[in-house]
PDB file of N, CA and C in Angstrom:
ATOM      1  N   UNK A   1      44.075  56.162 206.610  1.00  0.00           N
ATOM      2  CA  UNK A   1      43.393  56.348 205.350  1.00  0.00           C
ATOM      3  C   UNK A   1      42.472  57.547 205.465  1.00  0.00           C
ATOM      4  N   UNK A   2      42.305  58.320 204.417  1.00  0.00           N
ATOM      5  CA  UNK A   2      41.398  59.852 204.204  1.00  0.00           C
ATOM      6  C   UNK A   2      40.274  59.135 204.152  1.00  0.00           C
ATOM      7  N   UNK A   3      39.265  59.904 204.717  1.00  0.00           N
ATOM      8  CA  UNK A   3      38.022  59.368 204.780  1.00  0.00           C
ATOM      9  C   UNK A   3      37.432  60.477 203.027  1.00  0.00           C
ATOM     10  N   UNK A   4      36.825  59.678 202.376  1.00  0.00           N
ATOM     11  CA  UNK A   4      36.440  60.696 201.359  1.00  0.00           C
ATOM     12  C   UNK A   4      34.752  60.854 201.131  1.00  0.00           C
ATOM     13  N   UNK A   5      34.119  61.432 200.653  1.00  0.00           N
ATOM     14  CA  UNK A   5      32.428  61.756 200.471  1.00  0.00           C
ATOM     15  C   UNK A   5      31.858  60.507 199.414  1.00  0.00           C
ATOM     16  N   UNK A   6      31.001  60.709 199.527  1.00  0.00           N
ATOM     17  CA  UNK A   6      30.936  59.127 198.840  1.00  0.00           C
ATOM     18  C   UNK A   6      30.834  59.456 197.044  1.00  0.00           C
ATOM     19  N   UNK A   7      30.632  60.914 197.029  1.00  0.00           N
ATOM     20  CA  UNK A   7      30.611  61.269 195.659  1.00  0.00           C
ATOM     21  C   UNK A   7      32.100  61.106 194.971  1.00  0.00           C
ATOM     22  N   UNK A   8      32.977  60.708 195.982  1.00  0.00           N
ATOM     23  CA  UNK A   8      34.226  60.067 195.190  1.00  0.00           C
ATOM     24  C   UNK A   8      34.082  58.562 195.410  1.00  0.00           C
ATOM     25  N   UNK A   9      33.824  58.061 195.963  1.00  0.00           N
ATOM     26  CA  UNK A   9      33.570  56.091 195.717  1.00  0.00           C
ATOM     27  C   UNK A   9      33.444  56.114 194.322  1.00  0.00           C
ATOM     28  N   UNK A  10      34.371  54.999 194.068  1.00  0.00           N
ATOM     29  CA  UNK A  10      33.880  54.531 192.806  1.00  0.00           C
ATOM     30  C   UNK A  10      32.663  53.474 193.170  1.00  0.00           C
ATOM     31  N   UNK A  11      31.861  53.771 191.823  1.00  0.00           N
ATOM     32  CA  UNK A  11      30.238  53.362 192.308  1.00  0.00           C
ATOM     33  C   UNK A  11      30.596  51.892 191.561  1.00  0.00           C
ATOM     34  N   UNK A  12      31.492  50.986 190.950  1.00  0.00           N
ATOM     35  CA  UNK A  12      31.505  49.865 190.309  1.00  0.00           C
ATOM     36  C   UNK A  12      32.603  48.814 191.460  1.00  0.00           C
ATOM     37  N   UNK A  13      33.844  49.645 191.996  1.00  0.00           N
ATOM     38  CA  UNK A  13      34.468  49.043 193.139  1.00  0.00           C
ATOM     39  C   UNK A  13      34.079  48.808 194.379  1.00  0.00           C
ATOM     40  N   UNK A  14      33.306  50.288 194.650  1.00  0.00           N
ATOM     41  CA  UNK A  14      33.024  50.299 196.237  1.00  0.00           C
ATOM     42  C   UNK A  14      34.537  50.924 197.283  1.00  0.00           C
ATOM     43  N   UNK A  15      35.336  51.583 196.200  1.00  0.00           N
ATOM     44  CA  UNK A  15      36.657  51.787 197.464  1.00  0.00           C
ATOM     45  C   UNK A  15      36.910  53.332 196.812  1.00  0.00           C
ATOM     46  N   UNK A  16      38.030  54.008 197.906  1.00  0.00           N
ATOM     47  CA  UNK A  16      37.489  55.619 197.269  1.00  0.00           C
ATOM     48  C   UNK A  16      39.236  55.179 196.141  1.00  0.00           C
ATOM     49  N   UNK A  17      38.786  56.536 195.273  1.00  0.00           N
ATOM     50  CA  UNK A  17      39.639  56.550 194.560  1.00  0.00           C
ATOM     51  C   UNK A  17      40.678  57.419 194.343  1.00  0.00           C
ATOM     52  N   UNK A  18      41.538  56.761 194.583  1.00  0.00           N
ATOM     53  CA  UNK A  18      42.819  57.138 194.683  1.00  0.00           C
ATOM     54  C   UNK A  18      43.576  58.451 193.916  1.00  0.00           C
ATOM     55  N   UNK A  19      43.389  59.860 194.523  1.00  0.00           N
ATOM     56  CA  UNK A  19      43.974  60.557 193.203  1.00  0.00           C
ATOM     57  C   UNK A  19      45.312  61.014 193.553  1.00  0.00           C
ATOM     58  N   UNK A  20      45.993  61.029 192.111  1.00  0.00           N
ATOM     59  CA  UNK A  20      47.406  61.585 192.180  1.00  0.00           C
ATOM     60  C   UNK A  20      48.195  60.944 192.683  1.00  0.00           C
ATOM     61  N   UNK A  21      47.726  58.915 192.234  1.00  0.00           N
ATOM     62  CA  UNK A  21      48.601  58.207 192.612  1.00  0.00           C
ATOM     63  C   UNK A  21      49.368  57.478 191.091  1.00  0.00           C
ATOM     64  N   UNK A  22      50.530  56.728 191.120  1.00  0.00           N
ATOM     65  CA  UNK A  22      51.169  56.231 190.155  1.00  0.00           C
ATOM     66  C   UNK A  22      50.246  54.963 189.548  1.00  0.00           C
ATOM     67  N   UNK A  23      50.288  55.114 188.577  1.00  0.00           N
ATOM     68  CA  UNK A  23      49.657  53.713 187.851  1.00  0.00           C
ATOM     69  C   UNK A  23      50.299  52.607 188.397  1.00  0.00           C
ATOM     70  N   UNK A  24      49.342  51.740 188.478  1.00  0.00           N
ATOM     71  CA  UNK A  24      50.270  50.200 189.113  1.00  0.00           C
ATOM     72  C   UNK A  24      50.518  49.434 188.124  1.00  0.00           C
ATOM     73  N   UNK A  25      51.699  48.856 187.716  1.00  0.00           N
ATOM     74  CA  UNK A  25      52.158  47.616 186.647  1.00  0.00           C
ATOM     75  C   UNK A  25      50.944  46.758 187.163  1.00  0.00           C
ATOM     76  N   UNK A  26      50.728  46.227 186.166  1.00  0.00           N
ATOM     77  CA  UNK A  26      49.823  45.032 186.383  1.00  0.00           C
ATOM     78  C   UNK A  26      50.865  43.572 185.422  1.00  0.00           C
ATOM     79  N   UNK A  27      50.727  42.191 186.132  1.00  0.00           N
ATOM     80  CA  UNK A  27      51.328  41.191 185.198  1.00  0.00           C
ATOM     81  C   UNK A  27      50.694  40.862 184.191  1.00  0.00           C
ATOM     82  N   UNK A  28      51.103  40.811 183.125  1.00  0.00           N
ATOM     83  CA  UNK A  28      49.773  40.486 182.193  1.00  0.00           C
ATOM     84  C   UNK A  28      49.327  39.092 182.181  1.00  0.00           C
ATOM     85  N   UNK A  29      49.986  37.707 182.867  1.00  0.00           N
ATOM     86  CA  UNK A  29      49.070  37.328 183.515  1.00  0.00           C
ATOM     87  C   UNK A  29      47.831  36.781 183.917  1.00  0.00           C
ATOM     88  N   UNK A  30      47.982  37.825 185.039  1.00  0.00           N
ATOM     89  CA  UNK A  30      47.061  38.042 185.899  1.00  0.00           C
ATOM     90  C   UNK A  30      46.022  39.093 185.439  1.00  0.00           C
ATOM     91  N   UNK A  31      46.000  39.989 184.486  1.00  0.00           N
ATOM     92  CA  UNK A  31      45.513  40.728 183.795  1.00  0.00           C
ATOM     93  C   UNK A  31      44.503  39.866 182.389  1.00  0.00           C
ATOM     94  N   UNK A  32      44.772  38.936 182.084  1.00  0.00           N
ATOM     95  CA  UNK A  32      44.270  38.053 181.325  1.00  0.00           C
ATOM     96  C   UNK A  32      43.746  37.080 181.544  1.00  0.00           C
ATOM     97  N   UNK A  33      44.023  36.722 183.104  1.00  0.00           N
ATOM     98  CA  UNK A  33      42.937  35.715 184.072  1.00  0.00           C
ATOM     99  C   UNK A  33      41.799  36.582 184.381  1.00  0.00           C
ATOM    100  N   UNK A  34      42.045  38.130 184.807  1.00  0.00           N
ATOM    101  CA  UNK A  34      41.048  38.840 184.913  1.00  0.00           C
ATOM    102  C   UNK A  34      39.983  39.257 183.968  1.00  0.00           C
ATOM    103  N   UNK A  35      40.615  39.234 182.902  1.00  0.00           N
ATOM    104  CA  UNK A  35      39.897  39.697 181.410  1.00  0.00           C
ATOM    105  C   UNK A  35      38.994  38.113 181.037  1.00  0.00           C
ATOM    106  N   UNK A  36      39.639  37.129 181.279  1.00  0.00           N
ATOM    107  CA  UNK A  36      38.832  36.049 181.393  1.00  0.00           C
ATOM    108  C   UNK A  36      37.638  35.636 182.019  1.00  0.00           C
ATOM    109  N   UNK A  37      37.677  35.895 183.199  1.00  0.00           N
ATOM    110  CA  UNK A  37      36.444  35.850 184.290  1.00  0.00           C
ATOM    111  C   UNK A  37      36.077  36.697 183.978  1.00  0.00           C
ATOM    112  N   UNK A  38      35.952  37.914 183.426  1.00  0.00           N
ATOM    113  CA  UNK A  38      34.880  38.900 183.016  1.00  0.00           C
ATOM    114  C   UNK A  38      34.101  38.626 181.753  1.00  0.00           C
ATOM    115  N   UNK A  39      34.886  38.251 180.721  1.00  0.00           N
ATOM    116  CA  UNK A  39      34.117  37.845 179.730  1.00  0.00           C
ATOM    117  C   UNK A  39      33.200  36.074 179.992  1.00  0.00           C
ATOM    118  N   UNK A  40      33.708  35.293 180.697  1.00  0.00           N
ATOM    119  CA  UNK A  40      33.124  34.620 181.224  1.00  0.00           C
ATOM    120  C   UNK A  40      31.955  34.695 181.788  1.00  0.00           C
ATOM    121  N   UNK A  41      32.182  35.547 182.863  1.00  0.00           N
ATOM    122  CA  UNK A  41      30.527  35.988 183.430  1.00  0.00           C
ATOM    123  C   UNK A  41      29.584  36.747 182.513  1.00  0.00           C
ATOM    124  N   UNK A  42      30.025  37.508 181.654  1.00  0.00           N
ATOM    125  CA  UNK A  42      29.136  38.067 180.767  1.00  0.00           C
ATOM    126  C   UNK A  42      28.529  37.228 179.307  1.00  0.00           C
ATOM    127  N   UNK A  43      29.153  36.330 178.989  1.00  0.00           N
ATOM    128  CA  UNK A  43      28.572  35.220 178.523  1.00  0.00           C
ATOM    129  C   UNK A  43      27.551  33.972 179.062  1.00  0.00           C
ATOM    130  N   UNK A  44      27.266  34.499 180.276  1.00  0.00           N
ATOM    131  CA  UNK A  44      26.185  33.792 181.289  1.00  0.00           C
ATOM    132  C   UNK A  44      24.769  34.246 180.754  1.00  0.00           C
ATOM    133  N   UNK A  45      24.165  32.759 180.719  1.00  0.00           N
ATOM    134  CA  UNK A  45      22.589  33.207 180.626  1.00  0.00           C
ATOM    135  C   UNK A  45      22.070  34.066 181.671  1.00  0.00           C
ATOM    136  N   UNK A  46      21.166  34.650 181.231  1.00  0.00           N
ATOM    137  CA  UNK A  46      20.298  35.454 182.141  1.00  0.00           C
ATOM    138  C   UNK A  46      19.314  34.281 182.920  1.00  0.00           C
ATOM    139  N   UNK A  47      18.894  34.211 184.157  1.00  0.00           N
ATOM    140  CA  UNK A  47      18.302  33.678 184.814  1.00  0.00           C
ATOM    141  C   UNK A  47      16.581  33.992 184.803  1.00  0.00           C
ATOM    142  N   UNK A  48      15.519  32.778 184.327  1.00  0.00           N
ATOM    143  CA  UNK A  48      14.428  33.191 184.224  1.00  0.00           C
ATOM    144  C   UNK A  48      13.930  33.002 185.991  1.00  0.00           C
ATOM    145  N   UNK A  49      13.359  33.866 186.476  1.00  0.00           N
ATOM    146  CA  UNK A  49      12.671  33.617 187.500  1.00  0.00           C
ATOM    147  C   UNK A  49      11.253  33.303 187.561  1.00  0.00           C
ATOM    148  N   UNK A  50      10.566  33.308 186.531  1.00  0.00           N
ATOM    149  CA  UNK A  50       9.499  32.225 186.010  1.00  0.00           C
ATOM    150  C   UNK A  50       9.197  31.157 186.774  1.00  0.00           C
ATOM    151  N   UNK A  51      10.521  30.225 186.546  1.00  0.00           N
ATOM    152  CA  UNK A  51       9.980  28.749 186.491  1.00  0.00           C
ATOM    153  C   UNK A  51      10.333  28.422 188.378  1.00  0.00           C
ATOM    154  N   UNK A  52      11.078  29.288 188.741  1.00  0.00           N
ATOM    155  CA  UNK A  52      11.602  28.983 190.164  1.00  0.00           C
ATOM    156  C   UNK A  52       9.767  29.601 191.001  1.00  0.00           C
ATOM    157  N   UNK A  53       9.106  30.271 190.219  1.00  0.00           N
ATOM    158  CA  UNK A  53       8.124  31.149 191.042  1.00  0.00           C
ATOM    159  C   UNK A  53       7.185  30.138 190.840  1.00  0.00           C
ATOM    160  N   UNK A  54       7.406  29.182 189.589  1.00  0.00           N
ATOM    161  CA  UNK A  54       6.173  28.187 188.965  1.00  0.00           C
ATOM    162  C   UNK A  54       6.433  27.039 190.246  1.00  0.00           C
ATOM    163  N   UNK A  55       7.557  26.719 190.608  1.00  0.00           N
ATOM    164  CA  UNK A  55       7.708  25.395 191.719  1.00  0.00           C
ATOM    165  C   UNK A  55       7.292  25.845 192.700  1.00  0.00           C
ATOM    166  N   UNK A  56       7.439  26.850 193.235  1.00  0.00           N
ATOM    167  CA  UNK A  56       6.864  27.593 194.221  1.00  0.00           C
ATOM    168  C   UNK A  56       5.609  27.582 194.633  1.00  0.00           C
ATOM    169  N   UNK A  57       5.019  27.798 193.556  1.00  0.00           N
ATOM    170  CA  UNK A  57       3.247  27.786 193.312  1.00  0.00           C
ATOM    171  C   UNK A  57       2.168  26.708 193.172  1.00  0.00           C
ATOM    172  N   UNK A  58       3.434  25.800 192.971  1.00  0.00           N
ATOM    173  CA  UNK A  58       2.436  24.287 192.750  1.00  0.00           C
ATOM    174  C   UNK A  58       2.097  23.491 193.954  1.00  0.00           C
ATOM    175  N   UNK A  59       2.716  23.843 195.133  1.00  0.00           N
ATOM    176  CA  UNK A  59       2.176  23.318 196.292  1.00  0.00           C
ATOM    177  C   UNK A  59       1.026  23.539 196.470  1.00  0.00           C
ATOM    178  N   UNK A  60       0.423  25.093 196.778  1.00  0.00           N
ATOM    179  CA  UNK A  60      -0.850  25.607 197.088  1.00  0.00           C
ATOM    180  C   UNK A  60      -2.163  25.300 195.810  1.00  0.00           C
ATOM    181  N   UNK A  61      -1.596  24.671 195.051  1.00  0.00           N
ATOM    182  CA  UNK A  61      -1.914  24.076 193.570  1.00  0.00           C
ATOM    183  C   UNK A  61      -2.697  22.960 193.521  1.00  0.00           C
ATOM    184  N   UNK A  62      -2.538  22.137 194.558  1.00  0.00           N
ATOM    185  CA  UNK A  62      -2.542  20.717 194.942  1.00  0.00           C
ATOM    186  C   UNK A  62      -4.542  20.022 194.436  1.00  0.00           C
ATOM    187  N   UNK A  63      -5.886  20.984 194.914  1.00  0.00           N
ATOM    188  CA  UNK A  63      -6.675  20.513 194.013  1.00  0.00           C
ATOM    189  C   UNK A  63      -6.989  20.217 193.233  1.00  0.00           C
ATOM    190  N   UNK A  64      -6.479  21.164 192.240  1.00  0.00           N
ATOM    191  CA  UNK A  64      -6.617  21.014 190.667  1.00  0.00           C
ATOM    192  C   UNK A  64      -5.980  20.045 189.956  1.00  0.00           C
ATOM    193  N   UNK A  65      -4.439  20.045 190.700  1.00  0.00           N
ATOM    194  CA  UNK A  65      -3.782  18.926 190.423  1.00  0.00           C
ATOM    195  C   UNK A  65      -4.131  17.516 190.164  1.00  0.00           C
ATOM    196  N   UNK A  66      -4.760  17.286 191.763  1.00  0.00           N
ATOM    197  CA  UNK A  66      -5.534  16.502 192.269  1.00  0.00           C
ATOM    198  C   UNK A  66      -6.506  16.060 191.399  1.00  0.00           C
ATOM    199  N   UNK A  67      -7.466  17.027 190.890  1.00  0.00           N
ATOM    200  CA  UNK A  67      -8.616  16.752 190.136  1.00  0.00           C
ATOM    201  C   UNK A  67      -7.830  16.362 188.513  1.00  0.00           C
ATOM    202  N   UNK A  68      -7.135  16.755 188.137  1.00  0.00           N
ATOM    203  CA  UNK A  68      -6.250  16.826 186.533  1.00  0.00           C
ATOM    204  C   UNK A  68      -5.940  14.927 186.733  1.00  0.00           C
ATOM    205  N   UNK A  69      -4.918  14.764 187.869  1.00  0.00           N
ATOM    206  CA  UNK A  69      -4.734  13.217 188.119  1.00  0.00           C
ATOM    207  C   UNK A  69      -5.709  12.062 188.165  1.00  0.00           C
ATOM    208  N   UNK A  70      -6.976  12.353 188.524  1.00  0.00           N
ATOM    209  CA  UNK A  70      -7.923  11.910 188.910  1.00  0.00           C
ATOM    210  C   UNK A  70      -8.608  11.469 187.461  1.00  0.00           C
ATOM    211  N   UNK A  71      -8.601  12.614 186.775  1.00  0.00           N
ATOM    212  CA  UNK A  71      -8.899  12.386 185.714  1.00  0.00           C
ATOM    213  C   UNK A  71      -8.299  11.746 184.388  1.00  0.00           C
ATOM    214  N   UNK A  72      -6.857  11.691 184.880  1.00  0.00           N
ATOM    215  CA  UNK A  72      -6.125  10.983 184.145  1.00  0.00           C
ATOM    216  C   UNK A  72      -6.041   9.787 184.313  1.00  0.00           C
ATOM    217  N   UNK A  73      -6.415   9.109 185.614  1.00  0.00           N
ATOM    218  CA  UNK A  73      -6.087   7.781 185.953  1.00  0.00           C
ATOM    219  C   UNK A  73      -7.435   6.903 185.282  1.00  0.00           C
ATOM    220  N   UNK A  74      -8.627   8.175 184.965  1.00  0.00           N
ATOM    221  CA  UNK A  74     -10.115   7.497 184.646  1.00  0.00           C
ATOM    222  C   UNK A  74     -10.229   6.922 183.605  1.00  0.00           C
ATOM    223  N   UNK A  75      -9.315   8.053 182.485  1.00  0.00           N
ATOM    224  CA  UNK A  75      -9.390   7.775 180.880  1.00  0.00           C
ATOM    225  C   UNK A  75      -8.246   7.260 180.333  1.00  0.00           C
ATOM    226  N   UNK A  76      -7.615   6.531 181.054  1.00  0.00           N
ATOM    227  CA  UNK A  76      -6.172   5.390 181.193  1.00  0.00           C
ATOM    228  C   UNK A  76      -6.233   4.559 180.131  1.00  0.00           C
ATOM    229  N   UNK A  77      -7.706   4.212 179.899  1.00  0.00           N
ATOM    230  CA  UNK A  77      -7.698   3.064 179.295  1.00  0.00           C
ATOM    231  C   UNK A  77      -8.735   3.174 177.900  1.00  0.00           C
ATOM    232  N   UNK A  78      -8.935   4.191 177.377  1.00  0.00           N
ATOM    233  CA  UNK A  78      -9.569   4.968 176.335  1.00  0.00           C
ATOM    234  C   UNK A  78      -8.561   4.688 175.130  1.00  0.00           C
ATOM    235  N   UNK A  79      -9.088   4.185 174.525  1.00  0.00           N
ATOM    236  CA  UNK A  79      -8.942   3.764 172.833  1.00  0.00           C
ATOM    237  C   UNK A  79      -8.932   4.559 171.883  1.00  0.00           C
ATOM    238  N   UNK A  80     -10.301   5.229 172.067  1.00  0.00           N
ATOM    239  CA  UNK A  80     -11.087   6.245 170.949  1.00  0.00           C
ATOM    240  C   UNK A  80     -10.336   6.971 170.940  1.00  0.00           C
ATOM    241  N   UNK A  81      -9.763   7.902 171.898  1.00  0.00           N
ATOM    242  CA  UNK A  81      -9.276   9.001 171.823  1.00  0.00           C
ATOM    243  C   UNK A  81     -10.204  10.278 171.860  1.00  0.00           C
ATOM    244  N   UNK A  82     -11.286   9.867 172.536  1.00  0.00           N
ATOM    245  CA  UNK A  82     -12.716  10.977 172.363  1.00  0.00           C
ATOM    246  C   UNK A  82     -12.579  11.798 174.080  1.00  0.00           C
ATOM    247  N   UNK A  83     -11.627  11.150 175.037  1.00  0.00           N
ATOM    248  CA  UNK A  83     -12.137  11.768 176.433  1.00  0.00           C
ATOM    249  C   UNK A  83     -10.563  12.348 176.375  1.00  0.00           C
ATOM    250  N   UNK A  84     -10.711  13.257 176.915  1.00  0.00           N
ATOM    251  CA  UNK A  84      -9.787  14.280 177.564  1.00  0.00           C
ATOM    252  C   UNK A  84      -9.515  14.881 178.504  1.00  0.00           C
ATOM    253  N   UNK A  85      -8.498  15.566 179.177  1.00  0.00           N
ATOM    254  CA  UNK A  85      -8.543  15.676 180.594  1.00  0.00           C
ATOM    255  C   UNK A  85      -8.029  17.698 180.576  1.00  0.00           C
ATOM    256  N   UNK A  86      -8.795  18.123 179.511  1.00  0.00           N
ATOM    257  CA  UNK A  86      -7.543  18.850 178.822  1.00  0.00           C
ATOM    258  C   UNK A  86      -8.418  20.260 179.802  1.00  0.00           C
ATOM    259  N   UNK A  87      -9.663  20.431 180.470  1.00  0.00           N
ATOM    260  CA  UNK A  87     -10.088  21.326 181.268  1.00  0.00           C
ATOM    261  C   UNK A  87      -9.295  21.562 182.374  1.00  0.00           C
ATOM    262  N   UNK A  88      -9.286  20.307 182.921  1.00  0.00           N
ATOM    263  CA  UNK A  88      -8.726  19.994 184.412  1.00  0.00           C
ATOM    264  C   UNK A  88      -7.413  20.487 184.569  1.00  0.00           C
ATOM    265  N   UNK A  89      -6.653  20.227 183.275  1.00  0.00           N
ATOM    266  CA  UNK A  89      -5.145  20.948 182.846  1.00  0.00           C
ATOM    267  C   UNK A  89      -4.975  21.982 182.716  1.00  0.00           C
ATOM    268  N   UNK A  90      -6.370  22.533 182.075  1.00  0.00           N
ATOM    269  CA  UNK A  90      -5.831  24.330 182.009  1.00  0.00           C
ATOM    270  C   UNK A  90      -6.515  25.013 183.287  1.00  0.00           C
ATOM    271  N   UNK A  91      -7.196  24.241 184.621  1.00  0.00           N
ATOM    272  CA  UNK A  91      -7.351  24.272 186.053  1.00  0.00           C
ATOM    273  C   UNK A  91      -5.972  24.669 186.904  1.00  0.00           C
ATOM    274  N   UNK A  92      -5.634  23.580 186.345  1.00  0.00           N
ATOM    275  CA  UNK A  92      -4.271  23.595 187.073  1.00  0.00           C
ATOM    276  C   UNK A  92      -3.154  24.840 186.639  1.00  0.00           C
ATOM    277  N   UNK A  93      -3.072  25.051 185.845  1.00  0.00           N
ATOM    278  CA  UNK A  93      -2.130  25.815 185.097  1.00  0.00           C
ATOM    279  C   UNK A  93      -2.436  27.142 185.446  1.00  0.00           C
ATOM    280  N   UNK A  94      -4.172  27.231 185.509  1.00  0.00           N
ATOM    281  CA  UNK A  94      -4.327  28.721 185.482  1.00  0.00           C
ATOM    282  C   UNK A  94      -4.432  29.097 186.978  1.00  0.00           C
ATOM    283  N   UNK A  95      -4.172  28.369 187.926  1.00  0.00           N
ATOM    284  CA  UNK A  95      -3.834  28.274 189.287  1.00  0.00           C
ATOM    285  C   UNK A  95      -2.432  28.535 189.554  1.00  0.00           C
ATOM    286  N   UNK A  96      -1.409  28.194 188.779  1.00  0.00           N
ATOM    287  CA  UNK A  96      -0.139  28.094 189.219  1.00  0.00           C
ATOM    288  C   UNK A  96      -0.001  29.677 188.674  1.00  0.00           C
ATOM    289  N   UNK A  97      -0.399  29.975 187.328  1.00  0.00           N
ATOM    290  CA  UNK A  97      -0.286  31.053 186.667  1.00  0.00           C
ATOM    291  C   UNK A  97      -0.739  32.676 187.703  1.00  0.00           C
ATOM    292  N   UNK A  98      -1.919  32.122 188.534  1.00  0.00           N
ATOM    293  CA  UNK A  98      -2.364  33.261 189.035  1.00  0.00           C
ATOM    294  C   UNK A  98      -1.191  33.830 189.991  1.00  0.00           C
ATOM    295  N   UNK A  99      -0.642  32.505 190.135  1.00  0.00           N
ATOM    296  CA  UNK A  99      -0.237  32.853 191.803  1.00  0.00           C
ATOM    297  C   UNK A  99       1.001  33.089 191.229  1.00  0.00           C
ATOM    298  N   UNK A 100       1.934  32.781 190.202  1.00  0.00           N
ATOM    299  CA  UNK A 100       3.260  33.174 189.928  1.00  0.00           C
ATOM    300  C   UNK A 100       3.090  34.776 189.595  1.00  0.00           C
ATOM    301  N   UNK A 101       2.243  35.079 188.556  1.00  0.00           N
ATOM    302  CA  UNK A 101       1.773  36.373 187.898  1.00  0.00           C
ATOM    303  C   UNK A 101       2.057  37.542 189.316  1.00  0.00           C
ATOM    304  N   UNK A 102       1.304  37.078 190.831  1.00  0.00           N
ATOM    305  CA  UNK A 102       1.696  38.038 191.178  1.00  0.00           C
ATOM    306  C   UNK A 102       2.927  37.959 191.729  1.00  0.00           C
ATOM    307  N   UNK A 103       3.675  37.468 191.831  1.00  0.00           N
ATOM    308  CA  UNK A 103       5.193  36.782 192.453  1.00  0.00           C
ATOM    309  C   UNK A 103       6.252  37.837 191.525  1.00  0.00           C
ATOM    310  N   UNK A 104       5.691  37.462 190.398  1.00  0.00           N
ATOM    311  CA  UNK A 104       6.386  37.889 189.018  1.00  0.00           C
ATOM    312  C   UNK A 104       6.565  39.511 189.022  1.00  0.00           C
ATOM    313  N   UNK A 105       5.480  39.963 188.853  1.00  0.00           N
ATOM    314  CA  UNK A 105       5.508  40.933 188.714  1.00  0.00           C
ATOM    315  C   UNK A 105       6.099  41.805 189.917  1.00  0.00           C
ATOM    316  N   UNK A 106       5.901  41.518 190.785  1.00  0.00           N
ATOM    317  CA  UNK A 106       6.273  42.387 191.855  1.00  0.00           C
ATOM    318  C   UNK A 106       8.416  42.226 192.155  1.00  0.00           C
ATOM    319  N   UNK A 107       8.587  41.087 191.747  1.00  0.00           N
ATOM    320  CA  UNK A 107      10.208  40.870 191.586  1.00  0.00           C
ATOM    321  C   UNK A 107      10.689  41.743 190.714  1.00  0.00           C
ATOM    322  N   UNK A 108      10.121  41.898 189.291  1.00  0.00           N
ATOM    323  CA  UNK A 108      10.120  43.015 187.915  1.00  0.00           C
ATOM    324  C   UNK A 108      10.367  44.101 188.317  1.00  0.00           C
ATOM    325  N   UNK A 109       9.677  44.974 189.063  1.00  0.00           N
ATOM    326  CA  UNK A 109       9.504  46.105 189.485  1.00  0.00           C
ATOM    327  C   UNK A 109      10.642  46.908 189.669  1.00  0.00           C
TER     328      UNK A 109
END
């Protein structure tokens, strides 16, 4: 095989490209299994990496948590509807948030 410069690679195959060769029959097929799996994969959601960075983050999370639970187990039995735990929650959140934010951003880049 000719070794070729890489400015002939095709940059989507990865193999050099072939010049001044005969077109190959293709079966159609196998040409329509192929056309399948392509439109297949391109009908794929996009993947948020968000929520994988959010599980990530909730270990080192564990006080606030801690304190959010604590506080939930207190006002268990509240009627009124006057106590809330709703500080301790945005504790927690803005803990997981700090630490994904920089996770996040730096994957973006």
């Amino acid at each position: 095989m000719m070794q070729f410069p890489i400015s002939f690679l095709c940059s989507s195959l990865r193999r050099p490209i072939q010049l001044h060769s005969k077109p190959q029959k293709r079966n159609p097929v196998t040409s329509l299994y192929h056309l399948q799996i392509l439109l297949t994969m391109a009908d794929d959601e996009p993947v948020d990496p968000k929520r994988e960075f959010e599980e990530r983050c909730k270990a080192p999370c564990t006080r606030p948590l801690k304190e959010y639970q604590a506080c939930a187990k207190r006002i268990n039995g509240d009627e009124t509807g006057h106590k809330h735990c709703t500080g301790q929650y945005f504790d927690y959140w803005n803990c997981v948030d700090k630490c994904v934010a920089v996770k996040l951003f730096s994957h973006l880049k």
